[in-house]
C-alpha atoms as a PDB file:
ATOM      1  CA  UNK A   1       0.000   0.000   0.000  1.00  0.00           C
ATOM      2  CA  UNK A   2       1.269   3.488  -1.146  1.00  0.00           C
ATOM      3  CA  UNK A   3       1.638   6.211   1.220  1.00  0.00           C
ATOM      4  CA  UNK A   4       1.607   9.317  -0.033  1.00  0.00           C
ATOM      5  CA  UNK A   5       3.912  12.407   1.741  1.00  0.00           C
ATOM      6  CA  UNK A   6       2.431  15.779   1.165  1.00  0.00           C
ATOM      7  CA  UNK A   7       4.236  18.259  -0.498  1.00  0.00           C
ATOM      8  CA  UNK A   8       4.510  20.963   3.118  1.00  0.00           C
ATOM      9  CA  UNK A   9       4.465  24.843   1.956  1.00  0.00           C
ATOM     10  CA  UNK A  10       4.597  28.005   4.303  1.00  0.00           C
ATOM     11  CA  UNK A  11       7.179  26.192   6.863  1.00  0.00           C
ATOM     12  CA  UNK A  12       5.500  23.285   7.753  1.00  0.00           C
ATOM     13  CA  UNK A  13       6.627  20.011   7.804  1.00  0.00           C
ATOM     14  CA  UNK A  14       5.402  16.031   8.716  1.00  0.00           C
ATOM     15  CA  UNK A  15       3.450  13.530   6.428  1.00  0.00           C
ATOM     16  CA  UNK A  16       0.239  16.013   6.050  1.00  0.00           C
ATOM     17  CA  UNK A  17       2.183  19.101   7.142  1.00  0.00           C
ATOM     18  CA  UNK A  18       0.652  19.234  10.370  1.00  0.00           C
ATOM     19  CA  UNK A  19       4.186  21.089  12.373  1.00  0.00           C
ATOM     20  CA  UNK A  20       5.609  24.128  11.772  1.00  0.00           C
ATOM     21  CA  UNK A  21       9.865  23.549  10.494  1.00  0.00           C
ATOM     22  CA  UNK A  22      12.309  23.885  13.393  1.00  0.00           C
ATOM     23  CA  UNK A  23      13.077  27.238  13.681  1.00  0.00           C
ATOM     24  CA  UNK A  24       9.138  28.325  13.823  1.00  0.00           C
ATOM     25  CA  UNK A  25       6.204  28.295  15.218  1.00  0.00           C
ATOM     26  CA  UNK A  26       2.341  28.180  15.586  1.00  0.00           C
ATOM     27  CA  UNK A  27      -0.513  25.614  14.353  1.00  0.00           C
ATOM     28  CA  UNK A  28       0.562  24.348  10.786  1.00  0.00           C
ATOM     29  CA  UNK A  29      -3.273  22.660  11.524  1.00  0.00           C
ATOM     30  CA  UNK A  30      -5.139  26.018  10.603  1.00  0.00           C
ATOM     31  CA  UNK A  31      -4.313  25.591   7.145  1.00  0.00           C
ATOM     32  CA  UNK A  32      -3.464  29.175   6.246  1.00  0.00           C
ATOM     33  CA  UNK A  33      -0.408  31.228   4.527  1.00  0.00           C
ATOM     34  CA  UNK A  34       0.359  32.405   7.680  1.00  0.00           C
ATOM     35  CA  UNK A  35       0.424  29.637  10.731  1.00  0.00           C
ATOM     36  CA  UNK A  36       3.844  29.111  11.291  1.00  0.00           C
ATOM     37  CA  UNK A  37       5.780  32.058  12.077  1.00  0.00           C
ATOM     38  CA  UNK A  38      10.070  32.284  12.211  1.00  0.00           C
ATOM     39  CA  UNK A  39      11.201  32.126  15.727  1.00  0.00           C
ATOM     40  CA  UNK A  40      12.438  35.059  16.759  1.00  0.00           C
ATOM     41  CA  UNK A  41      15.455  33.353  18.575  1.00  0.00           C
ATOM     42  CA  UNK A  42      19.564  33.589  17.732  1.00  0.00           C
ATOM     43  CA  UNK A  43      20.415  31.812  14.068  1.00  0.00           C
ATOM     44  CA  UNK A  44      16.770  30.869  13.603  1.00  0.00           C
ATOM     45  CA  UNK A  45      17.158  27.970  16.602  1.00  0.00           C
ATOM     46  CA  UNK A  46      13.991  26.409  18.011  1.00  0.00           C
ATOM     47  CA  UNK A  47      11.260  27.845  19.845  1.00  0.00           C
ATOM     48  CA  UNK A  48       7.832  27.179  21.497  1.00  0.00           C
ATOM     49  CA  UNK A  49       4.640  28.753  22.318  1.00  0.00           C
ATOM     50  CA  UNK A  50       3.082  28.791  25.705  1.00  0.00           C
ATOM     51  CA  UNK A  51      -0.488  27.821  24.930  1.00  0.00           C
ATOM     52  CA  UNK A  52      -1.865  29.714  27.545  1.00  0.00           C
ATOM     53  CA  UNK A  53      -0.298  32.733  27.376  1.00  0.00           C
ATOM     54  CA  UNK A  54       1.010  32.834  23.918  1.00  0.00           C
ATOM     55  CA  UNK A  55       4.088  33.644  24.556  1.00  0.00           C
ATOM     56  CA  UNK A  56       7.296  32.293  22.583  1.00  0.00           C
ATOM     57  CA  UNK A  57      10.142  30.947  24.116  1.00  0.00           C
ATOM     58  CA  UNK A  58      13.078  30.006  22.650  1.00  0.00           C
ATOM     59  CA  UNK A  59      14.573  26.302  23.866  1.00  0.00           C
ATOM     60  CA  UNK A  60      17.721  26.396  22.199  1.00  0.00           C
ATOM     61  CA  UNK A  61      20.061  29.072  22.946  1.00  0.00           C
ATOM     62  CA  UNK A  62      23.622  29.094  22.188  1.00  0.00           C
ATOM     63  CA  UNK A  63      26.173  28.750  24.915  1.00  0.00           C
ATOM     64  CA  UNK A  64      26.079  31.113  27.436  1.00  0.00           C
ATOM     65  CA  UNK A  65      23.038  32.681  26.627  1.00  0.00           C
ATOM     66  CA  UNK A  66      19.813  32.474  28.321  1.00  0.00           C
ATOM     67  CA  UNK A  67      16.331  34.311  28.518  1.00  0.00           C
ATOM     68  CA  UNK A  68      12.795  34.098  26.906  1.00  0.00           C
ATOM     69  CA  UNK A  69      14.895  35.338  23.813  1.00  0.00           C
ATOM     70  CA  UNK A  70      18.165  34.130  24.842  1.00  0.00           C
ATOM     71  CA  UNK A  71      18.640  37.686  25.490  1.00  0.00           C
ATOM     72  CA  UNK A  72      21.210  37.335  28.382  1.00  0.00           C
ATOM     73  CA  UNK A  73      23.698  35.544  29.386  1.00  0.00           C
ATOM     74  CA  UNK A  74      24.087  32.496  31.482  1.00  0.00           C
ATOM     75  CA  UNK A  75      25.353  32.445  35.407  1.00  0.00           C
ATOM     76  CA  UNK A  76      28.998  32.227  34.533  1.00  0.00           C
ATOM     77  CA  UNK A  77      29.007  34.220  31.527  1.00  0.00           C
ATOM     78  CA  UNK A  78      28.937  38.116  30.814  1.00  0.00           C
ATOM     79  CA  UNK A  79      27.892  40.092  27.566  1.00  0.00           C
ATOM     80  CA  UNK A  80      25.399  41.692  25.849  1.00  0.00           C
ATOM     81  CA  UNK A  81      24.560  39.199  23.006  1.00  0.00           C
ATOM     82  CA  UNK A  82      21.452  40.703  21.225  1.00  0.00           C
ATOM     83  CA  UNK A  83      23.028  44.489  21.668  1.00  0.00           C
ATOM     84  CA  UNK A  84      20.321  45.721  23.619  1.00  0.00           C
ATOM     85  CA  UNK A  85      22.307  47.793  25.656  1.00  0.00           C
ATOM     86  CA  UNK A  86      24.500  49.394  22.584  1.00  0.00           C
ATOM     87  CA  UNK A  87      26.868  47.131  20.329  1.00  0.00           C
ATOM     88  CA  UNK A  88      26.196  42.819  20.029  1.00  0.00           C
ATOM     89  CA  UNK A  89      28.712  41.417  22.403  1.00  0.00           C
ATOM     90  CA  UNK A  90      28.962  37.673  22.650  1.00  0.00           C
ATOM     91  CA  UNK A  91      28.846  35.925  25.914  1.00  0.00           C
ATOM     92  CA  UNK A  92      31.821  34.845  27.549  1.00  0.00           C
ATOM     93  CA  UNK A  93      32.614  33.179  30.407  1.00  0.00           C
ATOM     94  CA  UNK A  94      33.929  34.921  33.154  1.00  0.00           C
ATOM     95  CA  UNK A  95      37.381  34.214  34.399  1.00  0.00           C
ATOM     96  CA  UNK A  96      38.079  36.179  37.400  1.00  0.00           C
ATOM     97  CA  UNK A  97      41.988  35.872  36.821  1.00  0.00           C
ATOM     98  CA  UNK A  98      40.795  32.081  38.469  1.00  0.00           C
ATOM     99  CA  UNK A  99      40.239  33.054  41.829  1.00  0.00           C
ATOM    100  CA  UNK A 100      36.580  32.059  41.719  1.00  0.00           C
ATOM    101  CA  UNK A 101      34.065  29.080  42.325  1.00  0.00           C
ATOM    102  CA  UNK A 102      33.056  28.114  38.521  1.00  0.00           C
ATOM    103  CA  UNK A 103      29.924  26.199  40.825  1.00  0.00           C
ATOM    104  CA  UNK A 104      29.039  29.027  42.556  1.00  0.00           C
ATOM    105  CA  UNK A 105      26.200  30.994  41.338  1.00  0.00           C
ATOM    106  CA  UNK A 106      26.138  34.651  40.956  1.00  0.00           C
ATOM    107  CA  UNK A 107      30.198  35.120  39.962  1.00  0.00           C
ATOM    108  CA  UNK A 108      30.199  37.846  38.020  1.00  0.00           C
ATOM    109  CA  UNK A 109      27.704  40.815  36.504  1.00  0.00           C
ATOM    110  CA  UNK A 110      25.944  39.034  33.504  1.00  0.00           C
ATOM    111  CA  UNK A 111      26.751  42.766  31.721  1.00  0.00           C
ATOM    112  CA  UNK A 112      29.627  44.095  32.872  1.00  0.00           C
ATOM    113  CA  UNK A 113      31.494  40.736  33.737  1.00  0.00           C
ATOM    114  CA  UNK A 114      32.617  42.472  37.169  1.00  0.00           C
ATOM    115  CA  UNK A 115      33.644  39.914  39.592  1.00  0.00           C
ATOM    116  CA  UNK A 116      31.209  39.454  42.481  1.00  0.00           C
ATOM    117  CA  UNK A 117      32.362  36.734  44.454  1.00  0.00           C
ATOM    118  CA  UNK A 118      36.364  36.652  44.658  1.00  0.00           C
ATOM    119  CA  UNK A 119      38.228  34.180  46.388  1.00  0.00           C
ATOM    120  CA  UNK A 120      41.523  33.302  48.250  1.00  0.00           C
ATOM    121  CA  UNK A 121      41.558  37.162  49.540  1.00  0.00           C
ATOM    122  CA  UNK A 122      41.332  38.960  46.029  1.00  0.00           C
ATOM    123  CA  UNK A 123      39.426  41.620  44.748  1.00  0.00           C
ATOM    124  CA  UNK A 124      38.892  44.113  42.081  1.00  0.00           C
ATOM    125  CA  UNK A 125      36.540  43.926  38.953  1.00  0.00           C
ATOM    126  CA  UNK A 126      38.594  40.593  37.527  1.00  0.00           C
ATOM    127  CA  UNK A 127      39.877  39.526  41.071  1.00  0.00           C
ATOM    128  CA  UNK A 128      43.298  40.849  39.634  1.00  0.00           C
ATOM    129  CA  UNK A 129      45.139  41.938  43.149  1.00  0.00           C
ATOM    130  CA  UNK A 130      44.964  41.053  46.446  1.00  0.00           C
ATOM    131  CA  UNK A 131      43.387  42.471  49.290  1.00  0.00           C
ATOM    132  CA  UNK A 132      44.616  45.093  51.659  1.00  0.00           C
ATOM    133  CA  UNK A 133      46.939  43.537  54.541  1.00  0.00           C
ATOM    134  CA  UNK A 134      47.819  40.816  52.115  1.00  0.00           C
ATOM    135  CA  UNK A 135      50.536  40.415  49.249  1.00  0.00           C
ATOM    136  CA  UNK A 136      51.127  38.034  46.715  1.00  0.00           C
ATOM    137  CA  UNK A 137      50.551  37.405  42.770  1.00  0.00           C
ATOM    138  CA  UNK A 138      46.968  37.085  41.796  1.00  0.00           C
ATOM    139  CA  UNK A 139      47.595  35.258  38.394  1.00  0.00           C
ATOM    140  CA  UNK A 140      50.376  32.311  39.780  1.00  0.00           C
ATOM    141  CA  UNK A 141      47.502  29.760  38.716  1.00  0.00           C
ATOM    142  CA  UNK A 142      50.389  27.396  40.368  1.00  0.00           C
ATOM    143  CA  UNK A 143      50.601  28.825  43.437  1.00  0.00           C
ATOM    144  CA  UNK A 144      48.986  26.754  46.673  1.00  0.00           C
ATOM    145  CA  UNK A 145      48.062  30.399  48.064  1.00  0.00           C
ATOM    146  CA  UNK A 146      48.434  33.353  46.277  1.00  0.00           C
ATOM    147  CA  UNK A 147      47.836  36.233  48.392  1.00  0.00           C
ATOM    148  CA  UNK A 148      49.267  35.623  51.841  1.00  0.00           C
ATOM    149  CA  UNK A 149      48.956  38.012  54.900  1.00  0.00           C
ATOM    150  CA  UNK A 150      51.440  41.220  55.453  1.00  0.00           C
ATOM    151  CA  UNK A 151      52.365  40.090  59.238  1.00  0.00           C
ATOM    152  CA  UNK A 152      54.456  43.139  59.285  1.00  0.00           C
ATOM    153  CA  UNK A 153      56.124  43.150  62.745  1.00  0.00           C
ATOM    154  CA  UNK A 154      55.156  45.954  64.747  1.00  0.00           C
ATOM    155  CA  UNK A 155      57.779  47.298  66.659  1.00  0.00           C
ATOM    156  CA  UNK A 156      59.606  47.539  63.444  1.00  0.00           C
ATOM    157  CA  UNK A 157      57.707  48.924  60.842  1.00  0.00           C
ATOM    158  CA  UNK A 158      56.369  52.593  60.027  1.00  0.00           C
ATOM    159  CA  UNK A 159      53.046  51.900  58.935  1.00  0.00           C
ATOM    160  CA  UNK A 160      50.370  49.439  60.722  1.00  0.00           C
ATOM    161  CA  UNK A 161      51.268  45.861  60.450  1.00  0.00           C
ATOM    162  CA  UNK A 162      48.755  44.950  57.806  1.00  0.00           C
ATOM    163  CA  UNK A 163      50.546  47.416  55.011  1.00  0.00           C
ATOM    164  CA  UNK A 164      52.406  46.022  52.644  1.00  0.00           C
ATOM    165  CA  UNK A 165      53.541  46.440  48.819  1.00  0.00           C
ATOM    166  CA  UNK A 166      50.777  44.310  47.547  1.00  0.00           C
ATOM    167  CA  UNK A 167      53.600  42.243  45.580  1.00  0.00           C
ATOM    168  CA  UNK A 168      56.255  41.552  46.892  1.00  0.00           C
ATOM    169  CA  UNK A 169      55.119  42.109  50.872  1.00  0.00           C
ATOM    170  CA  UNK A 170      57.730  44.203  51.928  1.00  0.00           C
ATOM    171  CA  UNK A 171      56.836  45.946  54.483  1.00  0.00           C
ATOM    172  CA  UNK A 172      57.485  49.612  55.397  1.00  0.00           C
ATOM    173  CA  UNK A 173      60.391  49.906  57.992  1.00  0.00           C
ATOM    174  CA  UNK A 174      61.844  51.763  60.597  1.00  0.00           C
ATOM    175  CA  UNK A 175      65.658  53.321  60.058  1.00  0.00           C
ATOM    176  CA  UNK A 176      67.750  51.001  59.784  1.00  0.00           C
ATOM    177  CA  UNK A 177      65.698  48.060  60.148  1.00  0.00           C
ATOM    178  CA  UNK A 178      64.908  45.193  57.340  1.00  0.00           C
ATOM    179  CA  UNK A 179      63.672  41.799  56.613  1.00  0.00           C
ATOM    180  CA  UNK A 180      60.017  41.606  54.404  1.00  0.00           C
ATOM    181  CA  UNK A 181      58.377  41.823  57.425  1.00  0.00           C
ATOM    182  CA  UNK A 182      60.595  44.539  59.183  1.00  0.00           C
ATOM    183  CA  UNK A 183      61.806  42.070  61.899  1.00  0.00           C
ATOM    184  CA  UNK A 184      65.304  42.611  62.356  1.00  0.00           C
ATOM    185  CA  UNK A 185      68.439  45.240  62.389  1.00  0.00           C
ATOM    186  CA  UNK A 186      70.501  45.576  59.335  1.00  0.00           C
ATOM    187  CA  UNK A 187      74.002  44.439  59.954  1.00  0.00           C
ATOM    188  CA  UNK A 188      76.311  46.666  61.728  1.00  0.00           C
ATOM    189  CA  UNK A 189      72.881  47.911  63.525  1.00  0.00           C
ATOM    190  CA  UNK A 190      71.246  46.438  67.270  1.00  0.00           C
ATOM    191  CA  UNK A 191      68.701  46.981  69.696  1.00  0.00           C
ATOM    192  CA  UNK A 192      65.436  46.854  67.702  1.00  0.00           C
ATOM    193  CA  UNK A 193      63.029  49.745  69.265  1.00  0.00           C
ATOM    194  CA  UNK A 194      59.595  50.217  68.581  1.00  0.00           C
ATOM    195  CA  UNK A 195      58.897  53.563  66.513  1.00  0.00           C
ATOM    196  CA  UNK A 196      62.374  54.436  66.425  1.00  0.00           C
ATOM    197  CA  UNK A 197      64.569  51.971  64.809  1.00  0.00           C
ATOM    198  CA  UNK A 198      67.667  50.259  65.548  1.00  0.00           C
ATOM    199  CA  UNK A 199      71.182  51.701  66.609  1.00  0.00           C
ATOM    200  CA  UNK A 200      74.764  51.512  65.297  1.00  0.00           C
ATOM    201  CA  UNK A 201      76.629  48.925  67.142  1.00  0.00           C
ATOM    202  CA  UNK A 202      79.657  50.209  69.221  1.00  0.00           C
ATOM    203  CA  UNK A 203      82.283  47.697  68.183  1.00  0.00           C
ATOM    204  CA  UNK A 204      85.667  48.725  68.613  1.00  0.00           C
ATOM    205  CA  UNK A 205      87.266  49.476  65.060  1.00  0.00           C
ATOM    206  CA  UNK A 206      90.785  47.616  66.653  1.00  0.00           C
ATOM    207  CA  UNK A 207      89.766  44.919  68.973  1.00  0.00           C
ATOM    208  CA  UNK A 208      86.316  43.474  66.975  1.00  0.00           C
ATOM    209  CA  UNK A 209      86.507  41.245  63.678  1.00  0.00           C
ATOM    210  CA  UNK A 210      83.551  43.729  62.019  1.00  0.00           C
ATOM    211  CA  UNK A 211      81.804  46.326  63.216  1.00  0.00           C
ATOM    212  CA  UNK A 212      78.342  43.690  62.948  1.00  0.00           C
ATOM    213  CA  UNK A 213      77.510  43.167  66.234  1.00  0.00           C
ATOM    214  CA  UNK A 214      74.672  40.578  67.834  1.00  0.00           C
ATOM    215  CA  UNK A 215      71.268  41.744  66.879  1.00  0.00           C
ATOM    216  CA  UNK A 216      69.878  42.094  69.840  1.00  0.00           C
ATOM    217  CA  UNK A 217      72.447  42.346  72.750  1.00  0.00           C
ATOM    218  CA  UNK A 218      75.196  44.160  70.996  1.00  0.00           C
ATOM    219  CA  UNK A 219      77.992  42.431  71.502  1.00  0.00           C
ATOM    220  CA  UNK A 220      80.870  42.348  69.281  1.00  0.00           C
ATOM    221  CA  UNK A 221      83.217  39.312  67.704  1.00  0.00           C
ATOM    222  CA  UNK A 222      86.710  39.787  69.311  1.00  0.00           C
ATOM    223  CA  UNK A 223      89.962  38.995  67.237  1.00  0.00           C
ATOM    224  CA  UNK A 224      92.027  36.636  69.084  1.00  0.00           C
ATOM    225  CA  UNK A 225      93.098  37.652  72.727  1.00  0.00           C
ATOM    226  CA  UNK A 226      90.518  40.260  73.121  1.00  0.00           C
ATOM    227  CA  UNK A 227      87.489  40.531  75.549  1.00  0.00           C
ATOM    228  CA  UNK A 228      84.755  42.856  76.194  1.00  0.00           C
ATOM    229  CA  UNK A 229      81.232  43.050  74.671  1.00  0.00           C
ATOM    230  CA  UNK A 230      82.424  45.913  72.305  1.00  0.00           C
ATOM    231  CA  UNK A 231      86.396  44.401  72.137  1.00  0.00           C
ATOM    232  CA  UNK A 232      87.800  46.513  73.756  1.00  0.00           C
ATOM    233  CA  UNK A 233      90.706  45.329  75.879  1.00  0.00           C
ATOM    234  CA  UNK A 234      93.448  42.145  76.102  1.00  0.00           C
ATOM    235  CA  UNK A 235      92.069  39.102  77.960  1.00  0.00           C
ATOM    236  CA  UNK A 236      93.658  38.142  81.183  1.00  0.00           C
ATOM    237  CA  UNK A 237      97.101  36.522  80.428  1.00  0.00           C
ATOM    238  CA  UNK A 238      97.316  38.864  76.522  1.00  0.00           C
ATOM    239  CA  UNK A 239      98.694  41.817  75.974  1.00  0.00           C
ATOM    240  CA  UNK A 240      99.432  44.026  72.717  1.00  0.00           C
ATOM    241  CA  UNK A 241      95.826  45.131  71.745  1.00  0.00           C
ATOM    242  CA  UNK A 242      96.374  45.929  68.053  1.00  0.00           C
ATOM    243  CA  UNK A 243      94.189  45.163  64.811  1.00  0.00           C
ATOM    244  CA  UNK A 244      95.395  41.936  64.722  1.00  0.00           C
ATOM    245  CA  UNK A 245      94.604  40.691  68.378  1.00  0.00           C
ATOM    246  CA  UNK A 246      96.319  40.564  71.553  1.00  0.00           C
ATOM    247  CA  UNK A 247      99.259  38.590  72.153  1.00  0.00           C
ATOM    248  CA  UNK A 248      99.404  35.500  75.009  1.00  0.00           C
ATOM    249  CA  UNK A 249     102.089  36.503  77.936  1.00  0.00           C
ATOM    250  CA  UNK A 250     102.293  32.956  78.413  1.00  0.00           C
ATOM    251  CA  UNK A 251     103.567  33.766  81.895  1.00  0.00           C
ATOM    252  CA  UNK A 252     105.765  30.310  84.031  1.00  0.00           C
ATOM    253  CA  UNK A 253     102.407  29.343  86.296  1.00  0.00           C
ATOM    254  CA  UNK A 254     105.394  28.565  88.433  1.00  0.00           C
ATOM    255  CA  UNK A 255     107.485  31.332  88.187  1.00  0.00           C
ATOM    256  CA  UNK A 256     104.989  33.762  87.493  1.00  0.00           C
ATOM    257  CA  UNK A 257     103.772  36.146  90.365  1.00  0.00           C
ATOM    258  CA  UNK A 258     100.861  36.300  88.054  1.00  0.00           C
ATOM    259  CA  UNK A 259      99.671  35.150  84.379  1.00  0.00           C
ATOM    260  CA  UNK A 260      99.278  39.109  83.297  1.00  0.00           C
ATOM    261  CA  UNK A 261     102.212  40.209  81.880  1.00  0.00           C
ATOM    262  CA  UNK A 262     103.275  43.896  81.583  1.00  0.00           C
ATOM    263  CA  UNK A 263     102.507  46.079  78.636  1.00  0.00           C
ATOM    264  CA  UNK A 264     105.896  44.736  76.938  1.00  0.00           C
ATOM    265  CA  UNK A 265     104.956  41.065  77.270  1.00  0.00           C
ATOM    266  CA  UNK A 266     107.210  40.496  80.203  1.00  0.00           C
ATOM    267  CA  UNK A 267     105.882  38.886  83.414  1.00  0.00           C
ATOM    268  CA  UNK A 268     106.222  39.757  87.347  1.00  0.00           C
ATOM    269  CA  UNK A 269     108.403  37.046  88.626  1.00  0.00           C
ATOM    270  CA  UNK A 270     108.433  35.883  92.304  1.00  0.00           C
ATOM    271  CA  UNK A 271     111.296  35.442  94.521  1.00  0.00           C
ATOM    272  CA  UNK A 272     113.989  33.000  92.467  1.00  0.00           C
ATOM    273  CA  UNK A 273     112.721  32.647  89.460  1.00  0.00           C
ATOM    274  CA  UNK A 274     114.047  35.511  86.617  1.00  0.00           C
ATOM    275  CA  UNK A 275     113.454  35.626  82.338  1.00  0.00           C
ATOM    276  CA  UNK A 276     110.949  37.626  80.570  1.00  0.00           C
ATOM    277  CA  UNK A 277     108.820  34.543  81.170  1.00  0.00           C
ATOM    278  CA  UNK A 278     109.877  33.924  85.185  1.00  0.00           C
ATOM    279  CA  UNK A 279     110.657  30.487  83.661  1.00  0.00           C
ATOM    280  CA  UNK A 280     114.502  29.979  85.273  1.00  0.00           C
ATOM    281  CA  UNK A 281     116.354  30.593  88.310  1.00  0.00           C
ATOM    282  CA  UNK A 282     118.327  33.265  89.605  1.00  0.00           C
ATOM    283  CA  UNK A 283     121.742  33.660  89.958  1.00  0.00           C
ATOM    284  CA  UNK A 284     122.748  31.671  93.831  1.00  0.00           C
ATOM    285  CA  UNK A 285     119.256  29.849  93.274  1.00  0.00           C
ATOM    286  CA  UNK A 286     118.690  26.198  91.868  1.00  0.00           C
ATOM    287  CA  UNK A 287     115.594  24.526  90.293  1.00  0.00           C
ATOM    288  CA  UNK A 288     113.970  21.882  92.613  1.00  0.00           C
ATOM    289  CA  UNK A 289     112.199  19.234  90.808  1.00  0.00           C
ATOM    290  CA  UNK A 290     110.435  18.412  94.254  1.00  0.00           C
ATOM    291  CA  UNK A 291     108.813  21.503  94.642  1.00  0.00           C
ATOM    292  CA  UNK A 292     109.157  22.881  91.151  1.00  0.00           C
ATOM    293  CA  UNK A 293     110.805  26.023  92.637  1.00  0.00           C
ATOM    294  CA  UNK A 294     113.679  27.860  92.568  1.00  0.00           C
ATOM    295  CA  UNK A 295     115.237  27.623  95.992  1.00  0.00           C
ATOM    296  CA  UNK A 296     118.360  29.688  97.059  1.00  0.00           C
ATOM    297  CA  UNK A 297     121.563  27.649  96.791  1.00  0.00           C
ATOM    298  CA  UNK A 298     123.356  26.860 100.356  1.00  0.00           C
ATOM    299  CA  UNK A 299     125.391  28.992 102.489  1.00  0.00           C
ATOM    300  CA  UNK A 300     128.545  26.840 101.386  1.00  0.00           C
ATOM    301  CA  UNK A 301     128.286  27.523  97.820  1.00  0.00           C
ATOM    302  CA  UNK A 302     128.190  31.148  98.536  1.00  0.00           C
ATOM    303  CA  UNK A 303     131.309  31.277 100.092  1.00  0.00           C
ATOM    304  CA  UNK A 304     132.749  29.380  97.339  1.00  0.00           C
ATOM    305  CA  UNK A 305     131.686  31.732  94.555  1.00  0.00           C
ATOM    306  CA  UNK A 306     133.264  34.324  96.550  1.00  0.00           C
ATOM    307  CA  UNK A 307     136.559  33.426  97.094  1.00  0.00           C
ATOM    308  CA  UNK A 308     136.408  32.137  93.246  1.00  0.00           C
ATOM    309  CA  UNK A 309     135.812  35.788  92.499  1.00  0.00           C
ATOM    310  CA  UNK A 310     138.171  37.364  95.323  1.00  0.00           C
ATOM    311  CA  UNK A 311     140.826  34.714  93.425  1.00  0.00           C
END
C-alpha cells in the first residue's frame, strides 16, 4: 500500500504538514499562509509557544546565553549578546583571573562581567590583586596560596602591620631596620626599638673582627686575645691590643707572680725565678724538681763563689 507524503508549503513540515519547520512556530493545523511564524530566537534555533499565554520561548540558545529570547547571558558568563544595551557582544565566560568558584552561582555581573564573588583574599573587577593587609601574585595559577597576609612586625615597621607592597610584601620599615616583614636590624645595627629603629653597634674598630655586632644584645666578635662586649681590651694573660689581636704573655704558672704580663709582654716574677717569662732561676738559686721552685743555693756555695771571684 502506497503512502503518499504531502508536499509541506509556508514552513511546515510532517506527512500532512501538520508542524511548523524547526526554527518556527504556531498551528501548521489552521491551514493558512500564515500559521507558522520564524522564531524570533539567535540563528533561527527552536522555539515554542506557551499555549496559555502565547508567549514564545526560545529552547535552544547558544552557549552562554539564556532568557525568553536568549537575550542574556548564562550564570557564569557576561555580555550583551542581542546588543540591547548598545553594540552585540557575545557571551563569555567569566574568568576572574581564576580566583573564583566556577559552581558558585552569581560570579560575576551578567553585563559588565565584574567579579562578584572573589576568592583566596582577592578583589577588584577581575579579582586581579589582592586584598589590603595581604601580598602576593593574583595570576600564579600554580601557586597553593596566592595572596598571603602582610604580618608586618610591629615594633619595626612605620606603617600598621597589615601594610604592605601588595607584591612583593615588603613591608614599610623603621631606620635602619629590614627583613620583608621589618623584623630585624641591618648588619652593623642592634637593639630593635619600637617607633624608632635600631642603633649603630659600638664595636671597637681595633679589637672586633667587624663592626656587625649581635642583633639584639650588641655584643661584638673579638679577634684573638681580646674581651669585652664591644672588644675593647686584652684578655687576662694577653697583651698588645692591636688590629690583629692581643698577644698570650704565656707567663711560668710557676714562676709567674701572676699570668698578666706587663705592657711589653714580660711577666712579674716571684722570689727566684728571673726571664721575661719567670721560667729559670736566679743567679745563687737552683731549680727543685720536688717543689718545682727555685730555691736559694746553700750557704757553702756562697762562700765558694766568693773566694772564686776574690781569686
Amino acid at each position: 500500500m502506497l503512502h503518499r507524503v504531502c508536499e509541506c508549503s509556508d514552513f511546515t513540515a510532517g506527512t500532512t504538514c501538520e508542524r511548523c519547520l524547526d526554527g518556527y512556530y504556531g498551528n501548521a493545523l489552521t491551514g493558512t499562509p500564515g500559521d507558522c511564524q520564524a522564531c524570533p530566537c539567535p540563528g533561527r534555533s527552536s522555539c515554542a509557544q506557551i499555549a496559555e499565554t502565547g508567549q514564545v520561548v526560545c529552547t535552544n540558545c547558544p552557549a552562554g546565553q539564556t532568557g525568553v529570547r536568549c537575550q542574556i547571558c548564562e550564570d557564569g558568563y557576561y555580555g550583551d549578546p542581542l546588543g540591547t544595551s548598545g553594540t552585540a557582544r557575545p557571551c563569555e565566560r567569566c574568568t576572574c583571573s581564576g580566583n573564583m568558584d566556577f559552581n558558585a552561582v552569581g560570579v560575576c555581573d551578567h553585563f559588565t562581567g565584574r567579579c562578584l564573588k572573589c576568592l583566596g583574599h582577592t578583589e577588584g573587577d577581575q579579582c586581579q590583586r589582592c586584598k589590603k593587609g595581604f601580598y602576593g601574585n593574583t595570576l600564579n595559577q600554580t601557586a597553593r596560596q596566592k595572596c598571603r597576609p602582610c604580618n608586618c612586625k610591629a615594633a619595626g615597621t612605620l606603617r600598621p602591620v597589615d601594610e604592605c607592597h601588595p607584591t612583593t610584601g615588603n613591608c614599610w620599615c623603621l631606620n635602619h631596620v629590614t627583613g620583608r616583614d621589618c623584623s630585624h636590624c641591618e648588619v652593623g645595627f642592634f637593639n630593635l626599638q619600637p617607633g624608632i629603629g635600631c642603633e649603630r653597634c659600638k664595636c671597637n674598630p681595633i679589637g672586633a673582627v667587624s663592626m656587625a655586632c649581635h642583633p639584639i644584645t650588641g655584643e661584638c666578635v673579638c679577634r684573638t686575645g681580646v674581651e669585652g662586649g664591644l672588644c675593647g681590651s686584652c684578655h687576662v694573660g694577653y697583651f698588645g691590643f692591636s688590629s690583629r689581636g692581643c698577644i698570650a704573655c704565656n707567663c711560668d704558672p710557676m714562676g709567674s707572680a701572676s699570668m698578666q704580663c706587663r705592657s711589653n709582654g714580660t711577666c712579674q716574677c716571684r722570689q727566684g725565678f728571673v726571664g721575661h717569662k719567670c721560667n729559670k732561676c736566679e743567679l745563687n738559686y737552683f731549680h727543685n724538681r720536688a717543689t718545682h721552685q727555685c730555691e736559694e743555693c746553700p750557704v757553702c756555695y756562697g762562700l765558694v763563689k766568693k773566694q772564686v771571684s776574690i781569686s
